[in-house]
PDB file of N, CA and C in Angstrom:
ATOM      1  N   UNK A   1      17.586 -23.557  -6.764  1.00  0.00           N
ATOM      2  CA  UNK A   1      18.216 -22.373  -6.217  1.00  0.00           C
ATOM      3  C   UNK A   1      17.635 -22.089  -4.834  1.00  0.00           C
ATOM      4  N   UNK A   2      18.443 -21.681  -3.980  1.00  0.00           N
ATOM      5  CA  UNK A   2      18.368 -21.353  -2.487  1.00  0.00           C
ATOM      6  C   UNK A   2      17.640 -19.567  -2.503  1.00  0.00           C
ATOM      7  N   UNK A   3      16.357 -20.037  -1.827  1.00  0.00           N
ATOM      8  CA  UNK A   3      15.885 -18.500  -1.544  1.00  0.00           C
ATOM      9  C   UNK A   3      16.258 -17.923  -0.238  1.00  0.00           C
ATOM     10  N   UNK A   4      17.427 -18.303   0.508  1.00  0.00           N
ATOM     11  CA  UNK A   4      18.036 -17.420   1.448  1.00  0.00           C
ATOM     12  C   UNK A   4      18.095 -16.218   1.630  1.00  0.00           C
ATOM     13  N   UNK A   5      18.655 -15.571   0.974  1.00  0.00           N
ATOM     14  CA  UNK A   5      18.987 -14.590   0.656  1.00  0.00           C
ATOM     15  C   UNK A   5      18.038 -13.341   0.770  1.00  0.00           C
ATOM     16  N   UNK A   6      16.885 -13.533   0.053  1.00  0.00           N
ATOM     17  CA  UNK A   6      15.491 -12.508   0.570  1.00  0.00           C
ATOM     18  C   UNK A   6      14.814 -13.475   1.429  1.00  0.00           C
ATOM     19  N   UNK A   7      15.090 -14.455   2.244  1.00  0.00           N
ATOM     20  CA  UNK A   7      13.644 -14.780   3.751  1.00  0.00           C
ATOM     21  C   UNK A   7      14.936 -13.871   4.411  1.00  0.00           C
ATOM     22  N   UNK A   8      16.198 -14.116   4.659  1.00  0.00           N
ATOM     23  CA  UNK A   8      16.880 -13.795   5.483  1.00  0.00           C
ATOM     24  C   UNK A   8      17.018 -12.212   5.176  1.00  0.00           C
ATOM     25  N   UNK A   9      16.795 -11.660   4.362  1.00  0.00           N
ATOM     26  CA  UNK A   9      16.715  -9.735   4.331  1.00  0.00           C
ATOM     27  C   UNK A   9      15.257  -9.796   4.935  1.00  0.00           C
ATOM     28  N   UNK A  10      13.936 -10.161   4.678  1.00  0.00           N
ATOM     29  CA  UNK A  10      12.850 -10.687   5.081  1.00  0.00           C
ATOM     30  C   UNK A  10      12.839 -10.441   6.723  1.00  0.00           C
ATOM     31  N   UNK A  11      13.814 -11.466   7.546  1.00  0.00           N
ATOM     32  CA  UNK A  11      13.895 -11.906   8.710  1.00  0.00           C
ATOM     33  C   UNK A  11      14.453 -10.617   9.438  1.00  0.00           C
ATOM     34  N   UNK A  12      15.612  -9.879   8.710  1.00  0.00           N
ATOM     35  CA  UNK A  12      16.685  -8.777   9.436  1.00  0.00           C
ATOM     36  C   UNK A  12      15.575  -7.954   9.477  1.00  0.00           C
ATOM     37  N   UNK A  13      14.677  -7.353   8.453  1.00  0.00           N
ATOM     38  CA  UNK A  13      13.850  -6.099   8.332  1.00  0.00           C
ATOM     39  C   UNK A  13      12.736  -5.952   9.259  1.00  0.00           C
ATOM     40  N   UNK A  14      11.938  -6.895   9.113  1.00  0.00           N
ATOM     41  CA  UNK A  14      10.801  -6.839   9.679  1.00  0.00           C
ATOM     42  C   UNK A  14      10.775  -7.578  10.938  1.00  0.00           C
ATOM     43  N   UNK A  15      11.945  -7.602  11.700  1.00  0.00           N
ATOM     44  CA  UNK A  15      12.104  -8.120  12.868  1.00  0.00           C
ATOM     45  C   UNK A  15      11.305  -7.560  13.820  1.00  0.00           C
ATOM     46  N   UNK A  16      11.049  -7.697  15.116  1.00  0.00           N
ATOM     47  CA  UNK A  16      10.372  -6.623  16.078  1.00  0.00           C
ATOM     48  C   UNK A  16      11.842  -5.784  16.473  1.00  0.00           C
ATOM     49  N   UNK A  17      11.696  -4.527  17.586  1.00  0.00           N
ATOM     50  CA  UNK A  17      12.711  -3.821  17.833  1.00  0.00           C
ATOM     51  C   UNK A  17      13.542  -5.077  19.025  1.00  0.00           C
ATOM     52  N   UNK A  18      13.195  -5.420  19.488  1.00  0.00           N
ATOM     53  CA  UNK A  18      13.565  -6.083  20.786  1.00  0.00           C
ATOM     54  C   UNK A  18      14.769  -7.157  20.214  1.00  0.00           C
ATOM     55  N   UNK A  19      14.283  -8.052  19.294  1.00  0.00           N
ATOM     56  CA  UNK A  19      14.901  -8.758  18.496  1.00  0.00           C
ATOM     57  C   UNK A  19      16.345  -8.161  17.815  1.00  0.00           C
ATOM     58  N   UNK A  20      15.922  -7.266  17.360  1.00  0.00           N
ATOM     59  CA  UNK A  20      16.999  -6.346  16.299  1.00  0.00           C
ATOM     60  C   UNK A  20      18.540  -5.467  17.927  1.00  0.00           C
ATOM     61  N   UNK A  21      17.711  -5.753  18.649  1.00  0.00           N
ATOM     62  CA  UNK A  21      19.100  -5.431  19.590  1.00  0.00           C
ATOM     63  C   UNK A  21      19.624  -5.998  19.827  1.00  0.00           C
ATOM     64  N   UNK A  22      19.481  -7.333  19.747  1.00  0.00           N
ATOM     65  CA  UNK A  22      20.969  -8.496  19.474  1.00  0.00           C
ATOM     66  C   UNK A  22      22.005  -8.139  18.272  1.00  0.00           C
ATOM     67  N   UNK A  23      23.157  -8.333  18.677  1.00  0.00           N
ATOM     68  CA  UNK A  23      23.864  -8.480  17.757  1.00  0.00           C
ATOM     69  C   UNK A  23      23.680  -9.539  16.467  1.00  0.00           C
ATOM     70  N   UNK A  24      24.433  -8.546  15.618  1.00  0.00           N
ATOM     71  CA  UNK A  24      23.810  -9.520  14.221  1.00  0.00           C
ATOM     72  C   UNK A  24      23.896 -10.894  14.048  1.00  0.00           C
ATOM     73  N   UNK A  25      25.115 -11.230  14.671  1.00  0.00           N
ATOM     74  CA  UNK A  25      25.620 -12.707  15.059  1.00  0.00           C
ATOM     75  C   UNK A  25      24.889 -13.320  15.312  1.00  0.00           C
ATOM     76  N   UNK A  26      24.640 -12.836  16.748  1.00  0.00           N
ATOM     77  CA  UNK A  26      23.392 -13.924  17.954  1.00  0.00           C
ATOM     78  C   UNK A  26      21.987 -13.673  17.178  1.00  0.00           C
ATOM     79  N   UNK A  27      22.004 -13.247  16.480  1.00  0.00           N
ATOM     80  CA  UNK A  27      20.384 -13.100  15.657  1.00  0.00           C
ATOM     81  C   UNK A  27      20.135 -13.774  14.707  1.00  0.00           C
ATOM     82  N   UNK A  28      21.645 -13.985  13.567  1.00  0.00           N
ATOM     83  CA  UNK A  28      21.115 -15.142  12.747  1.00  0.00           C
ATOM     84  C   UNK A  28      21.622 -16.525  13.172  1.00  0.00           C
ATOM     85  N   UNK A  29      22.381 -16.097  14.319  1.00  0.00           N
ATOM     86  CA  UNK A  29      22.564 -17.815  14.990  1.00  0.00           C
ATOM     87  C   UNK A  29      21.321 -18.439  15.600  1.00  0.00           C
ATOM     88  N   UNK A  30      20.337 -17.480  16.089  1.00  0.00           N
ATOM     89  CA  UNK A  30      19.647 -18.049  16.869  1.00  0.00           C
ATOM     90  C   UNK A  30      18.010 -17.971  16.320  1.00  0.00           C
ATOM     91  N   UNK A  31      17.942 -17.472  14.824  1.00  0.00           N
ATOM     92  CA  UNK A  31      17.475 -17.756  13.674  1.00  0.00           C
ATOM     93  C   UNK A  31      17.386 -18.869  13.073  1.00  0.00           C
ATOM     94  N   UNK A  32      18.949 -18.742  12.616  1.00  0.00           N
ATOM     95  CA  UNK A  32      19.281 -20.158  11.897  1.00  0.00           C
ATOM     96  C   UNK A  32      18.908 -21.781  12.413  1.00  0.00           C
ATOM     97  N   UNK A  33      19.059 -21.263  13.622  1.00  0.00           N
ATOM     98  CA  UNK A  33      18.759 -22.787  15.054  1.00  0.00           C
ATOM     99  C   UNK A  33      17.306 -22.773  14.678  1.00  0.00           C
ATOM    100  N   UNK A  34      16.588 -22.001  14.690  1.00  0.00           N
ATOM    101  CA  UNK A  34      15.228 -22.171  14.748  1.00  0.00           C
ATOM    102  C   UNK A  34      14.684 -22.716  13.691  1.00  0.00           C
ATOM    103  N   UNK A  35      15.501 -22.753  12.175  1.00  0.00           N
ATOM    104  CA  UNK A  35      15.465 -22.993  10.743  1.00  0.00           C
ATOM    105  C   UNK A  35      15.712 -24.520  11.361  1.00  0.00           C
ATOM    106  N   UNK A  36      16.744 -25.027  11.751  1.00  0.00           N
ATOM    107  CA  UNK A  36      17.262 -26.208  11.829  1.00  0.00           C
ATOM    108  C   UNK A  36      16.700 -26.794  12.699  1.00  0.00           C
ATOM    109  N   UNK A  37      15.888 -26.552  13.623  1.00  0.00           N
ATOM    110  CA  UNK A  37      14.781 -26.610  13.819  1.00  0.00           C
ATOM    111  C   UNK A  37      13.551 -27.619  13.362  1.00  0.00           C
ATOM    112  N   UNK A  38      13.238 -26.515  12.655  1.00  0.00           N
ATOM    113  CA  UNK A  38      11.937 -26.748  11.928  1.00  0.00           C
ATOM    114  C   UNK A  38      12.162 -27.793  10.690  1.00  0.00           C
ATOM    115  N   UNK A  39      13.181 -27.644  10.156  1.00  0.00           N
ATOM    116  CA  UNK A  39      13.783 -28.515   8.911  1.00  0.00           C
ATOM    117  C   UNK A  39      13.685 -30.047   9.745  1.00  0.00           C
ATOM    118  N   UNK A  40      14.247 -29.890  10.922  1.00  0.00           N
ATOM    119  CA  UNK A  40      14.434 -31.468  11.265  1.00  0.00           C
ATOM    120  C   UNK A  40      12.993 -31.953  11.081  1.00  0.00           C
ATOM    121  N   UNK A  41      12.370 -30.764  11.844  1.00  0.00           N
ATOM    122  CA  UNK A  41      10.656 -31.410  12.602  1.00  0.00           C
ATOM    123  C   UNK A  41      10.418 -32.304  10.945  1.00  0.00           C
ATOM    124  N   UNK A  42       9.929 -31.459  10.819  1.00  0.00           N
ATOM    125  CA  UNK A  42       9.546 -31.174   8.958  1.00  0.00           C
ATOM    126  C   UNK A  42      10.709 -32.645   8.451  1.00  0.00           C
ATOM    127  N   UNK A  43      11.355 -33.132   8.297  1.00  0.00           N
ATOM    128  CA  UNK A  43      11.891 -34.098   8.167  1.00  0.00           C
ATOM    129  C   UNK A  43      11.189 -35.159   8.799  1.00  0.00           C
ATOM    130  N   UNK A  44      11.252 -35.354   9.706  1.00  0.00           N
ATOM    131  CA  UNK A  44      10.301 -36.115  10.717  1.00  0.00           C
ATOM    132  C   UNK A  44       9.213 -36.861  10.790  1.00  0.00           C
ATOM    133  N   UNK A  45       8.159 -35.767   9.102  1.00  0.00           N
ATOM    134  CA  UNK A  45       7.251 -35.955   9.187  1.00  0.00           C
ATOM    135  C   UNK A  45       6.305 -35.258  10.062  1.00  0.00           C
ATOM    136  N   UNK A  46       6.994 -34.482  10.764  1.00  0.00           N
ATOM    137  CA  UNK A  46       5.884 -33.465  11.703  1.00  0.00           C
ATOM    138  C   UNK A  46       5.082 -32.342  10.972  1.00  0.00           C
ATOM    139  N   UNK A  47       3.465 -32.278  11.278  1.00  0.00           N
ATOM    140  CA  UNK A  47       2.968 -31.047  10.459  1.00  0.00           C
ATOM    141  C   UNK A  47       3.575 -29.846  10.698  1.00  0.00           C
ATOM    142  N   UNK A  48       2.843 -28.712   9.880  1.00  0.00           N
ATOM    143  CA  UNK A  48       3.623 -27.540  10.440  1.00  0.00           C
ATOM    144  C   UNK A  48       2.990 -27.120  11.482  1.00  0.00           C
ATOM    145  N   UNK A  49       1.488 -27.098  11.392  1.00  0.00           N
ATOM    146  CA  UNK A  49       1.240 -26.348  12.421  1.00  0.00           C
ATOM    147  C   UNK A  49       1.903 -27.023  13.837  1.00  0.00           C
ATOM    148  N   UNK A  50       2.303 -28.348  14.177  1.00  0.00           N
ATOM    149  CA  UNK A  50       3.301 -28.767  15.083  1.00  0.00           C
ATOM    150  C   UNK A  50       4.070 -28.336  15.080  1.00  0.00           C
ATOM    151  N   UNK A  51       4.943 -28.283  14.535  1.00  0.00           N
ATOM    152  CA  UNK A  51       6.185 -27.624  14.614  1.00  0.00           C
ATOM    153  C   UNK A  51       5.820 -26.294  14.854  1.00  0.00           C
ATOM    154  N   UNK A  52       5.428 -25.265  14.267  1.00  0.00           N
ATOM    155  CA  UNK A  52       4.912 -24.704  14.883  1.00  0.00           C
ATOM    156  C   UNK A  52       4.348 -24.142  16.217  1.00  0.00           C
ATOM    157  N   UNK A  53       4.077 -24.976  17.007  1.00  0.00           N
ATOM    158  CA  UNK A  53       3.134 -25.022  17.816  1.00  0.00           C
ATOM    159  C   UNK A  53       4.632 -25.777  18.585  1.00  0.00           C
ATOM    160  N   UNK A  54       5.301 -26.685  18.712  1.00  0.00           N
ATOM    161  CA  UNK A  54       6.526 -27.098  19.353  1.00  0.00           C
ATOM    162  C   UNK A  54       7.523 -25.681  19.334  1.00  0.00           C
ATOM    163  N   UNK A  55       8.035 -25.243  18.743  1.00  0.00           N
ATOM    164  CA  UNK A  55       9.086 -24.277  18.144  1.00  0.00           C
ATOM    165  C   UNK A  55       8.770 -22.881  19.392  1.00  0.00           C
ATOM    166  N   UNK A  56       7.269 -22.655  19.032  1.00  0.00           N
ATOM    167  CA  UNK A  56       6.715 -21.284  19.735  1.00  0.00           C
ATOM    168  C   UNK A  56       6.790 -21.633  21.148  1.00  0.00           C
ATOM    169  N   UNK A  57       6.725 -23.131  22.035  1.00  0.00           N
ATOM    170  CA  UNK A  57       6.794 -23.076  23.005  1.00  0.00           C
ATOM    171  C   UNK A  57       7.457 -24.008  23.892  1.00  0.00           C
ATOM    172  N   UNK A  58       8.808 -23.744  23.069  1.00  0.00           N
ATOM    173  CA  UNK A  58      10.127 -24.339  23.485  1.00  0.00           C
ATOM    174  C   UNK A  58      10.816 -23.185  24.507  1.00  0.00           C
ATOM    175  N   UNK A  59      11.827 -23.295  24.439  1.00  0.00           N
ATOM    176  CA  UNK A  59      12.578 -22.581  25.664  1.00  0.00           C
ATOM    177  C   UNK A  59      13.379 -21.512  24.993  1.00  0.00           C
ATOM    178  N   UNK A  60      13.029 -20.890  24.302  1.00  0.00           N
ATOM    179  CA  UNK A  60      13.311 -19.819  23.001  1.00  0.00           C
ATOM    180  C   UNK A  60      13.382 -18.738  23.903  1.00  0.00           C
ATOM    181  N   UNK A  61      13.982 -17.888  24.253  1.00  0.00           N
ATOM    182  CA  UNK A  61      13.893 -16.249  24.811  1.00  0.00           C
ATOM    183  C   UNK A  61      12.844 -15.780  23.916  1.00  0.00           C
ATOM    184  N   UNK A  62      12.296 -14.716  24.591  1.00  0.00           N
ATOM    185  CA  UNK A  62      11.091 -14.343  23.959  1.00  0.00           C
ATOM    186  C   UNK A  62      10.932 -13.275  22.689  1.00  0.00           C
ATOM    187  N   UNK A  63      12.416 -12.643  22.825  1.00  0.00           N
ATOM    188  CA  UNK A  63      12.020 -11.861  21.672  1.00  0.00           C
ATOM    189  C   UNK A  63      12.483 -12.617  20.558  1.00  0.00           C
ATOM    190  N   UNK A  64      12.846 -14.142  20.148  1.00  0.00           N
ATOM    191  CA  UNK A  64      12.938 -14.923  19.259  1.00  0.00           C
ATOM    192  C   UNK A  64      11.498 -15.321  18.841  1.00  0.00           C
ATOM    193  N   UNK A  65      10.551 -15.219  19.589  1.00  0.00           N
ATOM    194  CA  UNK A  65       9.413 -15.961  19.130  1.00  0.00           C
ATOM    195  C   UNK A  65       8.517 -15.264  18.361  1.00  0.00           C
ATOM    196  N   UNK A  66       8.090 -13.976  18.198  1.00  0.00           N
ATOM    197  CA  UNK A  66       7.878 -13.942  16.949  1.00  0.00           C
ATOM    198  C   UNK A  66       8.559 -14.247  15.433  1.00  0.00           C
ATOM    199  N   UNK A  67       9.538 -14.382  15.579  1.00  0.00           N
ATOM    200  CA  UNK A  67      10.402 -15.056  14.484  1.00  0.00           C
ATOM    201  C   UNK A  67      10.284 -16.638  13.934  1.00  0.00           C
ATOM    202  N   UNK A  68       9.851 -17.424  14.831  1.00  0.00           N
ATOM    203  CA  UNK A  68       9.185 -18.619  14.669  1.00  0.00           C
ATOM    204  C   UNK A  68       8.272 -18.670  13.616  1.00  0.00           C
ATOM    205  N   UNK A  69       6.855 -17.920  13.536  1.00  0.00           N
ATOM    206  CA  UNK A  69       5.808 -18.225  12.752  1.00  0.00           C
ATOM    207  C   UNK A  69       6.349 -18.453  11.344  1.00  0.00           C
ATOM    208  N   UNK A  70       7.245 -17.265  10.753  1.00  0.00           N
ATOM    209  CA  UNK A  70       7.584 -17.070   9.404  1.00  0.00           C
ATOM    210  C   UNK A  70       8.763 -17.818   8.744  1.00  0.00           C
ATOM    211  N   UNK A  71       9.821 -18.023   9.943  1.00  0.00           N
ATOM    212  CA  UNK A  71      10.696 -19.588   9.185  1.00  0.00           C
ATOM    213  C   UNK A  71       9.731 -20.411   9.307  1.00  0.00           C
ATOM    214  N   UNK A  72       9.087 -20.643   9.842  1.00  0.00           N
ATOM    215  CA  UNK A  72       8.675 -22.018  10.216  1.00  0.00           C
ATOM    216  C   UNK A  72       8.175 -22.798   8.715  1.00  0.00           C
ATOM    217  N   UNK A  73       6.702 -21.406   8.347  1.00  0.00           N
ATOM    218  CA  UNK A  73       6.471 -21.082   6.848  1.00  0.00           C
ATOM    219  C   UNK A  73       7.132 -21.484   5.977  1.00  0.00           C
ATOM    220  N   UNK A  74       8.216 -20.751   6.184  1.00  0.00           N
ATOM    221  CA  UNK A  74       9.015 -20.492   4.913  1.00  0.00           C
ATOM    222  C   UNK A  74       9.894 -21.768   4.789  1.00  0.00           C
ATOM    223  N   UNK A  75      10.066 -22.978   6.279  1.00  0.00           N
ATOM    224  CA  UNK A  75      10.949 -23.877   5.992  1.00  0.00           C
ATOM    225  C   UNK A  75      10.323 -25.106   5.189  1.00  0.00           C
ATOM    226  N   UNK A  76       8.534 -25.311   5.548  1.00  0.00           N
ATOM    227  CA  UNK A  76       7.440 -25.798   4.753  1.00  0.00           C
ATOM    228  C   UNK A  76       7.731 -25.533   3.017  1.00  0.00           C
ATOM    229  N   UNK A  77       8.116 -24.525   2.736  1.00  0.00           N
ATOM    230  CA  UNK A  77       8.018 -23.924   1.494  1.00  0.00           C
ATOM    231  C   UNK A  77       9.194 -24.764   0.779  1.00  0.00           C
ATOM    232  N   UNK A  78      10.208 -24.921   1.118  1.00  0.00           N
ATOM    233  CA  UNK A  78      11.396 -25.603   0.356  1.00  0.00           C
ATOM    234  C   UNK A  78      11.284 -27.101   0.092  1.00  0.00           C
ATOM    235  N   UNK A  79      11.848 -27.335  -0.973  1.00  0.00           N
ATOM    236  CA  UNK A  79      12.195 -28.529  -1.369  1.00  0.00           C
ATOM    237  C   UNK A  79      12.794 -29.202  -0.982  1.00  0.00           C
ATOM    238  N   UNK A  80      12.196 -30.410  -0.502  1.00  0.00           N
ATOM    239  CA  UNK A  80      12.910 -31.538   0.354  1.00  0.00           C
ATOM    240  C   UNK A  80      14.420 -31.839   0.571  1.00  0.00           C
ATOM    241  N   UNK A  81      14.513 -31.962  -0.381  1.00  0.00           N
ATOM    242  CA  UNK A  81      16.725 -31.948  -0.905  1.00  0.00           C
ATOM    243  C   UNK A  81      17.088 -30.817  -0.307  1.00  0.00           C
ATOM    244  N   UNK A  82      16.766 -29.800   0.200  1.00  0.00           N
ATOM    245  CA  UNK A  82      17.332 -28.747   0.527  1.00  0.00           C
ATOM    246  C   UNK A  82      17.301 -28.656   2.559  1.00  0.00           C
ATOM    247  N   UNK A  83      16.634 -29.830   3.440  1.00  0.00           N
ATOM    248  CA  UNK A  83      16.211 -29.883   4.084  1.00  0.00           C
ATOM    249  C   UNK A  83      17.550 -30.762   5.634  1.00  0.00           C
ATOM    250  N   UNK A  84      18.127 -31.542   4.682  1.00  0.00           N
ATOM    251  CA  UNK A  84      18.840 -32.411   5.608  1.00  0.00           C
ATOM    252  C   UNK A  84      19.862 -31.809   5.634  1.00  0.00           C
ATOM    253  N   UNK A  85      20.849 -32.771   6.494  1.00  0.00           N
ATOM    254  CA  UNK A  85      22.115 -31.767   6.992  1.00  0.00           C
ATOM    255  C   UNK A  85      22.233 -30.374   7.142  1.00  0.00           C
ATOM    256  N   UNK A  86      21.606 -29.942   7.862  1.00  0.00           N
ATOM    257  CA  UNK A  86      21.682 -28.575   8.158  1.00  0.00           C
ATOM    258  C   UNK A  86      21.781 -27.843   7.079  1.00  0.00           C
ATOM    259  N   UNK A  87      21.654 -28.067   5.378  1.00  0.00           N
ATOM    260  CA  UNK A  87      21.678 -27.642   4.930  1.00  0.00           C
ATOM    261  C   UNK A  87      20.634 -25.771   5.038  1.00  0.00           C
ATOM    262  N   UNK A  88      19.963 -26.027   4.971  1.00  0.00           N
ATOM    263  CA  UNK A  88      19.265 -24.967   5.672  1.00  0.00           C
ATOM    264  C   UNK A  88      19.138 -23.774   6.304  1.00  0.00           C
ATOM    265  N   UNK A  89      19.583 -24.717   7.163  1.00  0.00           N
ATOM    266  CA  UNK A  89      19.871 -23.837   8.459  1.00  0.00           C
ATOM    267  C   UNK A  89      21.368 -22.642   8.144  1.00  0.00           C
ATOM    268  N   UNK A  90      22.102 -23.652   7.862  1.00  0.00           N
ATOM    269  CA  UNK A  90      23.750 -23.225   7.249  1.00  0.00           C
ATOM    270  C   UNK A  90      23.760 -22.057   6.166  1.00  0.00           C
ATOM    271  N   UNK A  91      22.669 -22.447   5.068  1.00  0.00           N
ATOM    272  CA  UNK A  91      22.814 -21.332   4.005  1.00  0.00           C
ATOM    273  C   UNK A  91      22.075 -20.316   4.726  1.00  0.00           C
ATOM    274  N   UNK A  92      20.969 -20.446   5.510  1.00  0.00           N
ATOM    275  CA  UNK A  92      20.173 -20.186   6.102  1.00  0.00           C
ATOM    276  C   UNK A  92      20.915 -18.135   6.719  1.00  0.00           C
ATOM    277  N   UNK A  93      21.924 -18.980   7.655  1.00  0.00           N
ATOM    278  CA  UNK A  93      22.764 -18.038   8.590  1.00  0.00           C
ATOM    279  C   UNK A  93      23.557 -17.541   8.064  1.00  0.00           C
ATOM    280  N   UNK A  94      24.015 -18.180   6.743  1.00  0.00           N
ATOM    281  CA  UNK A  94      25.336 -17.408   6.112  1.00  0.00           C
ATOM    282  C   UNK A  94      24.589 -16.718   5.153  1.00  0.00           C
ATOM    283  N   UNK A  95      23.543 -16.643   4.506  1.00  0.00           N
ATOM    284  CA  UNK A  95      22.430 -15.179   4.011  1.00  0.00           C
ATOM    285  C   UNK A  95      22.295 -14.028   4.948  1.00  0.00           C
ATOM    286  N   UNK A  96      21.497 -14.612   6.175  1.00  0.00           N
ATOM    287  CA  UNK A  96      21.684 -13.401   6.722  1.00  0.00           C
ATOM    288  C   UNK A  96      22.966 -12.623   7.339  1.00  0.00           C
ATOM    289  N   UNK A  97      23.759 -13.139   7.467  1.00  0.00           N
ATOM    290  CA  UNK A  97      25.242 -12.914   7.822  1.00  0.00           C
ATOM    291  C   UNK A  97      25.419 -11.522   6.816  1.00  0.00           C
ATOM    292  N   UNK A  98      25.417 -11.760   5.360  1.00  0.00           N
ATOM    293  CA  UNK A  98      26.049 -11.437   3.942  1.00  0.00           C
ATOM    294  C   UNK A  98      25.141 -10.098   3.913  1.00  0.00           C
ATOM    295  N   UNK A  99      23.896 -10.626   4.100  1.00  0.00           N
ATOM    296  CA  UNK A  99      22.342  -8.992   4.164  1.00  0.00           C
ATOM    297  C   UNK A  99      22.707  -8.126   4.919  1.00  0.00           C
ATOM    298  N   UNK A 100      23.465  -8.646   6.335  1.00  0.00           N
ATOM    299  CA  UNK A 100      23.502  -7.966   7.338  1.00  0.00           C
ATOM    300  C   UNK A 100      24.520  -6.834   7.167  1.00  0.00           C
ATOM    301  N   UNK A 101      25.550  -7.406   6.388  1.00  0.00           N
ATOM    302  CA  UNK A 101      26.631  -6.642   5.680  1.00  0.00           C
ATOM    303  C   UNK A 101      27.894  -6.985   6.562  1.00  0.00           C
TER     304      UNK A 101
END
């Protein structure tokens, strides 16, 4: 089972304010990218703290980057099968989409 659903209520809530003034759209789109992201790294074979450490100082606008640390986490946390084809990322954005209301 896909824990989308609460990282992505998780992600909407405890956002910073700066973050949360994007529209809901551009927030879990540019969320979700960061999921798909990290899933690839993490595919790859990349540690986290790399990815990590890649992700935080990529070309991300800045009020995305506190948002980094905790997918990043949380993309470590899932089960491999759940990782390729954008799977991820996809359920990823369409959770928070659904939270967002």
């Amino acid at each position: 089972m896909f824990r989308f659903p609460l990282c992505a209520l998780l992600i909407l809530t405890a956002v910073p304010p700066a973050l949360a003034a994007g529209s809901v759209g551009e927030v879990c789109a540019k969320t979700a990218a960061i999921v798909a992201n990290a899933a690839a790294m993490r595919t790859k074979g990349s540690a986290q703290a790399d990815t990590l450490a890649a992700l935080t100082a990529s070309d991300l606008e800045a009020r995305f980057v506190p948002a980094v640390q905790p997918l990043v986490e949380w993309v470590y946390t899932l089960p491999a099968d759940q990782l390729p084809d954008e799977i991820a990322s996809a359920a990823f954005e369409t959770a928070c989409l659904e939270q967002a209301g």
